[in-house]
N, C-alpha and C. Protein backbone atom coordinates (compact mmCIF):
# COMPACT_ATOMS: atom_id res chain seq x y z
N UNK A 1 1.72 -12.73 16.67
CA UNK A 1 1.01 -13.33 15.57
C UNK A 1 1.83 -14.44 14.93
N UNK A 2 2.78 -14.20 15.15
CA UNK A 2 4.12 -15.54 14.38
C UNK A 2 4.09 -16.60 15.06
N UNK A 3 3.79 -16.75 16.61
CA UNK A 3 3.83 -17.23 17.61
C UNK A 3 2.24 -18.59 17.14
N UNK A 4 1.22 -17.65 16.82
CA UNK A 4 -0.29 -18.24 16.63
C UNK A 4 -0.23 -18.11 14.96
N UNK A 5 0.19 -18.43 14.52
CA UNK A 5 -0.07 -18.45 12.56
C UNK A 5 1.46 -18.60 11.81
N UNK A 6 2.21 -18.46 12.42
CA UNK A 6 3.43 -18.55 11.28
C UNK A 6 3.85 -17.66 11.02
N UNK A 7 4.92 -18.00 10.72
CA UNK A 7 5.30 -16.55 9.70
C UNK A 7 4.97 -16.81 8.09
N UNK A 8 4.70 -17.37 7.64
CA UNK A 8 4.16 -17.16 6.19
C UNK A 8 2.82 -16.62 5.71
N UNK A 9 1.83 -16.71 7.03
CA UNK A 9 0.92 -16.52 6.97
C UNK A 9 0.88 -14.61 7.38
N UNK A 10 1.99 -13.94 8.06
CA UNK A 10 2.12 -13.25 8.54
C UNK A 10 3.09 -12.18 8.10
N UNK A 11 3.85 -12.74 7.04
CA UNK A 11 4.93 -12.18 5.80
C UNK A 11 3.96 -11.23 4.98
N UNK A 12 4.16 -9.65 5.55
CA UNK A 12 3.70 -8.48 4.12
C UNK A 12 2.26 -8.69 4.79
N UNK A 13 2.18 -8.44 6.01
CA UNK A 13 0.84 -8.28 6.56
C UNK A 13 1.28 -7.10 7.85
N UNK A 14 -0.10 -6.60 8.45
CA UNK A 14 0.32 -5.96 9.29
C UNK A 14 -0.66 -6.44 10.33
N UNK A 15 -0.31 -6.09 11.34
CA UNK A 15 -1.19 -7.19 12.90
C UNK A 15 -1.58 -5.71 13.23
N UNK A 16 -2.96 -5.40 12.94
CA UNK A 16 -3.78 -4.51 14.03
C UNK A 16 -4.60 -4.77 15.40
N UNK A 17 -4.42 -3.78 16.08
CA UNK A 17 -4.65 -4.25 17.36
C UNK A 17 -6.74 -3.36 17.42
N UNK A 18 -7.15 -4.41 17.98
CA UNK A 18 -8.59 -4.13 17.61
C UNK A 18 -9.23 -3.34 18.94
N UNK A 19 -8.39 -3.39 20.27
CA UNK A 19 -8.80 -2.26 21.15
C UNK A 19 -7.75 -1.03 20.87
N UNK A 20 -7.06 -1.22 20.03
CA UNK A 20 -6.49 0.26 19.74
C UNK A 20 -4.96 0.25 21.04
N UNK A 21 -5.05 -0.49 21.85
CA UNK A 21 -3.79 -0.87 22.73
C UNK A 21 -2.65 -1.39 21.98
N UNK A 22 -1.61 -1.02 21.94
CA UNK A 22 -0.61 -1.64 20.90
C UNK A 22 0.21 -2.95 22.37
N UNK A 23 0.28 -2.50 23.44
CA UNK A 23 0.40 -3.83 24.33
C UNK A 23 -0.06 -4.69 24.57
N UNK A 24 -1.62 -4.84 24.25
CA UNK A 24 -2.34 -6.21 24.18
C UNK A 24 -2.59 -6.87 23.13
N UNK A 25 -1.20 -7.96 23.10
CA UNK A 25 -1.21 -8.71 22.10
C UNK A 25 -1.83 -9.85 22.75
N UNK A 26 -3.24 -10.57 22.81
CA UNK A 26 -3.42 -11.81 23.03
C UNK A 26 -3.94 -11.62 21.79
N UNK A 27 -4.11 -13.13 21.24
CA UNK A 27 -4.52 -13.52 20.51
C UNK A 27 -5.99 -12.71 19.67
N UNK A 28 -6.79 -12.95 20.71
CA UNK A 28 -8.31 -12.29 20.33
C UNK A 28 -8.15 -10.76 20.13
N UNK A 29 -7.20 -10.00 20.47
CA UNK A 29 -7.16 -8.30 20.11
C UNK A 29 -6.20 -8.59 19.05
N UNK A 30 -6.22 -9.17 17.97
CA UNK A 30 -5.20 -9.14 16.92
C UNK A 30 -5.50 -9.41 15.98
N UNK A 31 -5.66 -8.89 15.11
CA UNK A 31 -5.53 -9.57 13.14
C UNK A 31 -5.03 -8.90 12.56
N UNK A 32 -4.85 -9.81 11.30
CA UNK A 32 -3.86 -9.71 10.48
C UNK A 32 -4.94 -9.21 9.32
N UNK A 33 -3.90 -7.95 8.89
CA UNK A 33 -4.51 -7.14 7.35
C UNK A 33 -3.45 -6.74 6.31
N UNK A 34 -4.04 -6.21 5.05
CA UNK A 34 -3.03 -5.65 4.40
C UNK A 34 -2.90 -4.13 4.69
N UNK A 35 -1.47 -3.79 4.13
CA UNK A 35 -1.18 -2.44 4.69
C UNK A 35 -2.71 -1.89 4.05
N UNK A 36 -3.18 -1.81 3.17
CA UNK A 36 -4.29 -0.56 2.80
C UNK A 36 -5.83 -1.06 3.54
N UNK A 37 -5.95 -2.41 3.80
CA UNK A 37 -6.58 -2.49 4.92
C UNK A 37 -6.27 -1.72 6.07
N UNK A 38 -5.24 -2.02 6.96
CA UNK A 38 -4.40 -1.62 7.78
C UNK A 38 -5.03 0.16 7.90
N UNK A 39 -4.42 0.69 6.92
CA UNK A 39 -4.65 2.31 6.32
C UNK A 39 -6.23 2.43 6.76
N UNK A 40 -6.92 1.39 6.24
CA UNK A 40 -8.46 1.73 6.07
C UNK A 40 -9.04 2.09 7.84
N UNK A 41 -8.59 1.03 8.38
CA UNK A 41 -9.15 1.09 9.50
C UNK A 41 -8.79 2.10 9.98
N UNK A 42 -7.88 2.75 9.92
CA UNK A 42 -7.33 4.06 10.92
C UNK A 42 -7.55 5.22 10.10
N UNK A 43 -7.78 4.96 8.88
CA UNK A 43 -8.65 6.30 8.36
C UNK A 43 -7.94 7.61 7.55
N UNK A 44 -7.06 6.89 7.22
CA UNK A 44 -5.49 7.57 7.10
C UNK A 44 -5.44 7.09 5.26
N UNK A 45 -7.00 6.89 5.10
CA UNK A 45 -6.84 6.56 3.10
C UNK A 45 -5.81 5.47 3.05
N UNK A 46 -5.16 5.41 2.13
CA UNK A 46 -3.88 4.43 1.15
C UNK A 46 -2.52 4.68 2.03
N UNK A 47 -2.46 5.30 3.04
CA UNK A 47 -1.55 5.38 3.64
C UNK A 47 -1.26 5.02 5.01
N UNK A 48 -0.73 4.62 5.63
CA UNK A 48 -0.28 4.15 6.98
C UNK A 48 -0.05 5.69 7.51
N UNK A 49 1.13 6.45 7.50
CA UNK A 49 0.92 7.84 8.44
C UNK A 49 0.44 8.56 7.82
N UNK A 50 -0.59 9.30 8.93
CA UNK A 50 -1.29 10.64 7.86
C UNK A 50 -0.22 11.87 7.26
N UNK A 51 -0.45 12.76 6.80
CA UNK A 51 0.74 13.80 6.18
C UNK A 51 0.92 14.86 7.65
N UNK A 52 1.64 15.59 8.25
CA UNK A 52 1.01 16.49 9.09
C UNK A 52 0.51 17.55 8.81
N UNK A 53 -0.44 17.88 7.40
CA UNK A 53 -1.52 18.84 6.99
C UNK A 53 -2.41 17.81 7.49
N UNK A 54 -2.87 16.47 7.40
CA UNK A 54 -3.96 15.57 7.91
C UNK A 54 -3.67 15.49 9.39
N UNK A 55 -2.63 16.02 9.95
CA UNK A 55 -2.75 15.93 11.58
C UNK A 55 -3.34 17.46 11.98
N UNK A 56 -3.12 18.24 11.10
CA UNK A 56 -3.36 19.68 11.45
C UNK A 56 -4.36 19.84 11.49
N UNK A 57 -5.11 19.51 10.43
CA UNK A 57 -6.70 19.56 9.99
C UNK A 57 -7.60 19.03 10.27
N UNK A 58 -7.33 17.53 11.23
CA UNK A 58 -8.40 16.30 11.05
C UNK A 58 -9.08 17.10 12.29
N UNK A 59 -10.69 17.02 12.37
CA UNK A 59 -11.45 17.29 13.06
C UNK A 59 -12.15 15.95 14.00
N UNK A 60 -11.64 15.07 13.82
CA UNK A 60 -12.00 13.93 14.27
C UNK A 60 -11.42 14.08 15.56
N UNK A 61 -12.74 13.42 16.81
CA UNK A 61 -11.52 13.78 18.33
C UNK A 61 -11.17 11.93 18.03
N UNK A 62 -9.95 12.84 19.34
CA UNK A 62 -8.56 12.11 19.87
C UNK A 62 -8.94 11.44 20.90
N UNK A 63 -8.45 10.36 21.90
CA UNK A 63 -8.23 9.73 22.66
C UNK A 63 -7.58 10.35 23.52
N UNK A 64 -7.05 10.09 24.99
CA UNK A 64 -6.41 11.17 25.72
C UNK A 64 -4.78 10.65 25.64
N UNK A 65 -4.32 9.77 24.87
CA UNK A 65 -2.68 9.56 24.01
C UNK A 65 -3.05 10.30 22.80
N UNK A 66 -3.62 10.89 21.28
CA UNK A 66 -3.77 11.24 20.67
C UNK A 66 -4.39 10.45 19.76
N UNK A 67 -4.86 9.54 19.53
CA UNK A 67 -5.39 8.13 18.77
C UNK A 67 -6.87 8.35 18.32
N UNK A 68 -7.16 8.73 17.16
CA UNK A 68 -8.31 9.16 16.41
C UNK A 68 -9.23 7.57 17.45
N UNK A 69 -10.57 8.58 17.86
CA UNK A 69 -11.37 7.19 18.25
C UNK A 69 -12.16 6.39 17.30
């Protein structure tokens, strides 16, 4: 993302990956959010990691790496 926007544009942001692949960085699987954006999309509330009572509990299925779908 520093590479395609800068780094100022990219300072106190976080680059989510939109097929959920953390290796496919092209351009088009990438944007830039704030951490509680960031949080939002993965479902994890105001927080980036869930607690592990929210890993214990979440009833949401997994992916076959563990990755809420």
């Amino acid at each position: 993302m520093v590479a395609e926007r800068g780094f100022d544009a990219v300072a106190d942001k976080h680059v989510h990956h939109k097929n959920g692949v953390r290796f496919d960085n092209r351009p088009e699987n990438l944007e830039l959010l704030s951490r509680s954006e960031h949080a939002e999309r993965h479902g994890f509330g105001s927080e980036i990691k869930p607690t592990d009572h929210e890993w214990d509990v979440s009833d949401r299925e997994r992916d076959e790496r563990g990755r809420f779908k």
